[in-house]
Protein backbone atom coordinates (compact mmCIF):
# COMPACT_ATOMS: atom_id res chain seq x y z
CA UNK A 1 0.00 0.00 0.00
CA UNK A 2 1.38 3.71 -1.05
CA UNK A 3 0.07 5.46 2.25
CA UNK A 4 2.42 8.45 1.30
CA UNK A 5 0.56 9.18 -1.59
CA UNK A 6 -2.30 8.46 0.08
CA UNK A 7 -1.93 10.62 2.93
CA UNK A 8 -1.25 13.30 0.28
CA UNK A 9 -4.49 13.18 -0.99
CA UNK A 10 -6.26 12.87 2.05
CA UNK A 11 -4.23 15.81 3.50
CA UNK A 12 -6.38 17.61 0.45
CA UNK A 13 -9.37 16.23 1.16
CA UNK A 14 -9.13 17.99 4.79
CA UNK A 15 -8.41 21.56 2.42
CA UNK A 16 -11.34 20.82 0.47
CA UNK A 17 -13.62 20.16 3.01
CA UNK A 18 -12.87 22.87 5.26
CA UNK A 19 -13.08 25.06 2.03
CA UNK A 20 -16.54 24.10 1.73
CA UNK A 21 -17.54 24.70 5.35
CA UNK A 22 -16.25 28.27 4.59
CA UNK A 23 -18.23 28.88 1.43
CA UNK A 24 -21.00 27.49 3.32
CA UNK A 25 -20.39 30.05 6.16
CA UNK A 26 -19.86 33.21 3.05
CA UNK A 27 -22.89 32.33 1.46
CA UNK A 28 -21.10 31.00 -1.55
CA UNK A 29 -23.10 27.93 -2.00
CA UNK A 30 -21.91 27.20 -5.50
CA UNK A 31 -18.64 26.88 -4.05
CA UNK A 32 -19.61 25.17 -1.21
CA UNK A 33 -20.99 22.09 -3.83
CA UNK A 34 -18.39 22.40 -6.14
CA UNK A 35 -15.91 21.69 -2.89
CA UNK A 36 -17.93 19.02 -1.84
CA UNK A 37 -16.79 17.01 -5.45
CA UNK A 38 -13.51 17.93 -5.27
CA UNK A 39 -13.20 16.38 -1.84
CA UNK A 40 -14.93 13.14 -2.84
CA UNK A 41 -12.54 12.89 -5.93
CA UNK A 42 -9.82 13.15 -4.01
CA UNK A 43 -10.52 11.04 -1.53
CA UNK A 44 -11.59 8.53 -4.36
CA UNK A 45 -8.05 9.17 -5.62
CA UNK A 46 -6.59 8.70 -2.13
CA UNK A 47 -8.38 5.23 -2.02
CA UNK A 48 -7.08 4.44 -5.40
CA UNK A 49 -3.63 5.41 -3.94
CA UNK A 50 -4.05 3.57 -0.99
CA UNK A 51 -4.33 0.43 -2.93
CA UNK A 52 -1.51 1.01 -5.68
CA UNK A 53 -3.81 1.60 -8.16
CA UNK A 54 -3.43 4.39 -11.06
CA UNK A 55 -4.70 7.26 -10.47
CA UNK A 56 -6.15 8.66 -13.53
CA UNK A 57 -6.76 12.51 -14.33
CA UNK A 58 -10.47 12.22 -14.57
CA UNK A 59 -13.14 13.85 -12.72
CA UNK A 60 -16.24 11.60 -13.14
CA UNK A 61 -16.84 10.72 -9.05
CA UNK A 62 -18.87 7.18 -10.68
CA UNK A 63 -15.93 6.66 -13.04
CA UNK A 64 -13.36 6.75 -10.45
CA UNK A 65 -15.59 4.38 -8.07
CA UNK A 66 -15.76 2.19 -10.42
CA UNK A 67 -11.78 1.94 -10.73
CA UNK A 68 -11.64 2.04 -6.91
CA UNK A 69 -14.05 -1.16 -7.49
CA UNK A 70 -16.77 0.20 -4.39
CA UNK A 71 -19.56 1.13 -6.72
CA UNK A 72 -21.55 -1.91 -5.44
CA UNK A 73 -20.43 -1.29 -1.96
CA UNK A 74 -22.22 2.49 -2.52
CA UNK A 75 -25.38 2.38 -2.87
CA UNK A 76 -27.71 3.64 -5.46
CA UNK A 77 -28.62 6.98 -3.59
CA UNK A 78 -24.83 7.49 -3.05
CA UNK A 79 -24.55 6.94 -6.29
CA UNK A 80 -27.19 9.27 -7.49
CA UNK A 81 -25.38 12.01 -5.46
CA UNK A 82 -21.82 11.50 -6.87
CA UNK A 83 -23.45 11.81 -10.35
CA UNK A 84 -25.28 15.16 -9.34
CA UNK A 85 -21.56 16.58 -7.53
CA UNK A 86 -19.72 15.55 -11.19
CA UNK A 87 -22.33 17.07 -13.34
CA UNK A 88 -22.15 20.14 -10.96
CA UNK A 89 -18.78 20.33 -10.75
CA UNK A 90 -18.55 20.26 -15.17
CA UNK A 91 -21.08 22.51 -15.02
CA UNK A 92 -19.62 25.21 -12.25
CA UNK A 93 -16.13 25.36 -14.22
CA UNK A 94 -17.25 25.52 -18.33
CA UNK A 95 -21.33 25.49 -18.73
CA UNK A 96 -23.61 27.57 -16.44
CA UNK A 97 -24.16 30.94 -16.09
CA UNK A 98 -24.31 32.27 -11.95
CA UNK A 99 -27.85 32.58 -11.93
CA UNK A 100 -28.53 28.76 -13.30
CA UNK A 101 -26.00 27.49 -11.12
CA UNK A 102 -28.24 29.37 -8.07
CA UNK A 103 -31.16 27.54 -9.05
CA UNK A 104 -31.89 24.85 -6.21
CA UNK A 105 -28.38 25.52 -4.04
CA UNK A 106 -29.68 26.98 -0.86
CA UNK A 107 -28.15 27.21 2.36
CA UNK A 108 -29.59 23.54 3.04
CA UNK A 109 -28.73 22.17 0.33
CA UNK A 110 -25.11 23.32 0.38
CA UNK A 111 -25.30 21.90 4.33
CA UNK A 112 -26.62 18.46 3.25
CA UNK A 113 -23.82 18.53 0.10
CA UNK A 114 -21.59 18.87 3.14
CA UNK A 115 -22.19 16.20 5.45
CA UNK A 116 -22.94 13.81 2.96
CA UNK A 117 -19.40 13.98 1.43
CA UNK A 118 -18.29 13.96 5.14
CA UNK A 119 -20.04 10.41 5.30
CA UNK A 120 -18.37 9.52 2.00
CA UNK A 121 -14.79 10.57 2.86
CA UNK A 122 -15.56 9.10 6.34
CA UNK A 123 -16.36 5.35 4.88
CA UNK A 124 -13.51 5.44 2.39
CA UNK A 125 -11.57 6.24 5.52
CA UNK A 126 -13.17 3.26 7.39
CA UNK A 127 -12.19 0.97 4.15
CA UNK A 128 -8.23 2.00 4.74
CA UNK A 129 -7.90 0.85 7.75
């Protein structure tokens, strides 16, 4: 196991989160969601890591389960999520305009975003050990 490299990652994952608390806190909720992918990825990647796998520079949180090999492990309505966080997250950086990325990202939703990556990044941790 690579736990350097994985340690990296997970040292990001920590960043990420806390970024997202403090978009939460600003009122930046687009930023806040967008965060919440970024963690998942990279805690994805840090499982990847973890295991000696290749980590590949893609974005796609179901793709990168699937190399991890824990999409059955999931659950559909984790699964449903990660798809929503990596169409988000395409759509925050190239697509959307401010006001149709607003649509539907309110303070609650941006706080649920939140603690359900929290659970994510929390089981892959569990898995490590």
């Amino acid at each position: 196991m690579d736990f350097e490299r994985s340690k990296l990652w997970m040292e990001r994952v920590e960043y990420d989160i806390q970024t997202a608390e403090a978009m939460l806190e600003a009122g930046r909720y687009i930023y806040a969601v967008f965060m919440c992918q970024q963690a998942i990825e990279k805690g994805l990647k840090g499982f990847l890591a973890h295991g000696r796998r290749e980590v590949l520079p893609i974005h796609n949180l179901r793709r990168i389960a699937e190399l991890a090999e824990v999409v059955d492990d999931l659950g559909e309505d984790r699964l449903q999520r990660l798809d929503f966080l990596s169409q988000y997250y395409i759509n925050a950086r190239y697509k959307e305009s401010l006001h149709d990325l607003q649509r539907g990202i309110t303070e609650e939703f941006a706080r649920e975003c939140i603690r359900f990556s929290k659970d994510v990044i929390q089981w892959l941790d569990q898995k490590m050990k």
